[in-house]
Protein backbone atom coordinates (compact mmCIF):
# COMPACT_ATOMS: atom_id res chain seq x y z
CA UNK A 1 -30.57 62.37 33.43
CA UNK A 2 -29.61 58.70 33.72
CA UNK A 3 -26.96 57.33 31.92
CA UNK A 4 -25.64 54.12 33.39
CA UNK A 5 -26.03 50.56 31.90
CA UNK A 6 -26.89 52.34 28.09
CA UNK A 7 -26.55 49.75 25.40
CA UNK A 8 -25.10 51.55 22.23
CA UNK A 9 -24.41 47.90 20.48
CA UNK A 10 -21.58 48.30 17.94
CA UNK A 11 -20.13 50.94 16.71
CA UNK A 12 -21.75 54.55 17.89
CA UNK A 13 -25.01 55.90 17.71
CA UNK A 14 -23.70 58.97 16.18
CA UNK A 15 -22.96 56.98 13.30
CA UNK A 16 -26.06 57.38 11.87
CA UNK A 17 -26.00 60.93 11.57
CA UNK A 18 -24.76 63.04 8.53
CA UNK A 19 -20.91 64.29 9.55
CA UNK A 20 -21.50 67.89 10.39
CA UNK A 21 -24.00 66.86 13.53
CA UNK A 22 -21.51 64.79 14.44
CA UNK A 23 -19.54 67.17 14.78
CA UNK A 24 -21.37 69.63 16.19
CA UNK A 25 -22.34 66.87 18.79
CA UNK A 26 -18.69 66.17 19.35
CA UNK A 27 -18.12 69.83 19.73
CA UNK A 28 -20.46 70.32 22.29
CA UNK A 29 -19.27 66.78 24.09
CA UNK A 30 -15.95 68.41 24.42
CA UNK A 31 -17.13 71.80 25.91
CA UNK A 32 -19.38 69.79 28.50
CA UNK A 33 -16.79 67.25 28.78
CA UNK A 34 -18.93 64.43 28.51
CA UNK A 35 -19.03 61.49 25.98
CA UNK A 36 -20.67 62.05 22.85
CA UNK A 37 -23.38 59.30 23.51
CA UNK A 38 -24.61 61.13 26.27
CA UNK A 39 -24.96 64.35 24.79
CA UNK A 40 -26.91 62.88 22.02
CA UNK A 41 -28.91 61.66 24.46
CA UNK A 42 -29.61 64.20 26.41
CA UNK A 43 -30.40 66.11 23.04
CA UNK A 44 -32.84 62.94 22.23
CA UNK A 45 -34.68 63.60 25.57
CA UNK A 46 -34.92 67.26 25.43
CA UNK A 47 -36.30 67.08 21.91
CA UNK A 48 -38.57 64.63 23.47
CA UNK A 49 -39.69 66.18 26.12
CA UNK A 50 -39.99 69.69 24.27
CA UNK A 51 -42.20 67.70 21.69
CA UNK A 52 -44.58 66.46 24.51
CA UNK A 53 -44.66 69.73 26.29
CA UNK A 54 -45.99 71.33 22.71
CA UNK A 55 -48.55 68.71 22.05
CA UNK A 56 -50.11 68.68 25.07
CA UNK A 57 -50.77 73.26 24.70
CA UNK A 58 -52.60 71.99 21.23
CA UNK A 59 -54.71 69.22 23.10
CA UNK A 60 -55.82 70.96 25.81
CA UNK A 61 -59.78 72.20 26.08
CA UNK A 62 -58.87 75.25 28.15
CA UNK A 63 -56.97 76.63 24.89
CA UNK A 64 -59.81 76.08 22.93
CA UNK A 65 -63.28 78.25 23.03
CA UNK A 66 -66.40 76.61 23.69
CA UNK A 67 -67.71 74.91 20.10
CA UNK A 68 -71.29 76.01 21.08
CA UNK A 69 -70.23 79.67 21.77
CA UNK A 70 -69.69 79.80 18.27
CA UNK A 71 -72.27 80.67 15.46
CA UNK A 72 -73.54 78.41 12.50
CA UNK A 73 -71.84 80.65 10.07
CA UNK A 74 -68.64 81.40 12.08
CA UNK A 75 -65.39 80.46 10.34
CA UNK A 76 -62.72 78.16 12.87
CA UNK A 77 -58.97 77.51 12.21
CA UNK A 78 -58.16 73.90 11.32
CA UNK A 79 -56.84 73.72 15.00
CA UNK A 80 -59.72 74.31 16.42
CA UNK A 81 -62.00 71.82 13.72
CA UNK A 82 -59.61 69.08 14.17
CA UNK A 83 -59.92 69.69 17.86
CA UNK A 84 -63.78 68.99 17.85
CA UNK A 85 -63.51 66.49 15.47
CA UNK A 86 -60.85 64.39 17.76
CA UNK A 87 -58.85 64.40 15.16
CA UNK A 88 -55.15 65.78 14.25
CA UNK A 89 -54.68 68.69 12.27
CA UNK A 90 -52.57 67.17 9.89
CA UNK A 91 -55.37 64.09 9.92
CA UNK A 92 -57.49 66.95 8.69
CA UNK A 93 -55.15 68.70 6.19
CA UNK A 94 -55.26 65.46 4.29
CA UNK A 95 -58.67 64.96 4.25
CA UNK A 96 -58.61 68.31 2.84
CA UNK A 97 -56.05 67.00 -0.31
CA UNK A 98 -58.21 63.90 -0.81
CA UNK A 99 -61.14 65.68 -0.45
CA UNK A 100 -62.86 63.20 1.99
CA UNK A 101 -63.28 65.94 4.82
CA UNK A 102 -65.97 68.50 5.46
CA UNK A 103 -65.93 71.73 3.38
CA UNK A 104 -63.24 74.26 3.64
CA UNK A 105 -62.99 77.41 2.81
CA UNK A 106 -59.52 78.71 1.76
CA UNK A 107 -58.48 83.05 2.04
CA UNK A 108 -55.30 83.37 0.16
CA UNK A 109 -52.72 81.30 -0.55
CA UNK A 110 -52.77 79.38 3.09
CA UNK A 111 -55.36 80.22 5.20
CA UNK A 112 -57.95 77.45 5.48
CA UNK A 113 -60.95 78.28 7.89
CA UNK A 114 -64.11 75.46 8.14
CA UNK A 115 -67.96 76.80 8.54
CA UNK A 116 -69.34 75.18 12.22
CA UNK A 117 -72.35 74.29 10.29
CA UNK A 118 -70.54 72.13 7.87
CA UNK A 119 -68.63 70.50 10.46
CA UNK A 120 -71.32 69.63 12.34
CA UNK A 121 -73.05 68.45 9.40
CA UNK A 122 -69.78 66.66 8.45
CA UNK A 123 -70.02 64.79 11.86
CA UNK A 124 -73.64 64.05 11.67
CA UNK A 125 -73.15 62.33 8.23
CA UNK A 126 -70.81 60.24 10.03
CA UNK A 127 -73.50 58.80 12.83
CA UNK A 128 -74.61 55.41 12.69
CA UNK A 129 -76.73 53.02 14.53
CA UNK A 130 -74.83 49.60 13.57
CA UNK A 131 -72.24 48.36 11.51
CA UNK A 132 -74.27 47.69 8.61
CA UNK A 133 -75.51 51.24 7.86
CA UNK A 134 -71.88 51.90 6.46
């Protein structure tokens, strides 16, 4: 990882973080025997990268199955929805709270599931042929 020229301005970056991560930071500095800064960094970047790594497994169509293999009264995971809606799950989740989505249909205390009928139908309700139908 690169770490020449970094501007840090005044004072350190760490200095925005509650004490015990800085110390755990400076802990680990020590052991690796590297400034602070750059283990922070390399933290940053990692996070980053691990981030990136996870979003793209959730937006990939591979991971998905086909919509149309699916029945009009099969039940799909808001993953899956959101994924043929092109939206976000969380997106989704608060359509769900301001109850602006499709229809849901909850089993317990936390599984949500969606009908492919109604979020078809949800879509399809959602299909215009100008600006002015809105």
């Amino acid at each position: 990882m690169r770490h020449e020229n970094i501007s840090i301005g005044t004072g350190s970056p760490l200095d925005v973080f509650p004490d015990t991560l800085r110390e755990r930071v400076g802990s680990l500095a020590r052991r690796l025997g590297k400034p602070s800064e750059y283990v922070l960094i390399d933290l940053v970047e990692s996070a980053l990268a691990r981030r990136n790594q996870v979003a793209s497994e959730y937006k990939t169509s591979e991971d998905m199955p086909h919509w149309s293999s699916h029945g009009d009264d099969d039940l799909v995971d808001p993953k899956e929805a959101s994924h043929r809606m092109k939206l976000s799950v969380s997106t989704l989740a608060k359509m769900r709270c301001k109850g602006d989505g499709p229809p849901y249909i909850k089993l317990g205390s936390r599984s949500v599931y969606y009908k492919v009928r109604d979020v078809d139908a949800y879509l399809s309700d959602r299909q215009f042929q100008s600006t002015s139908e809105e």
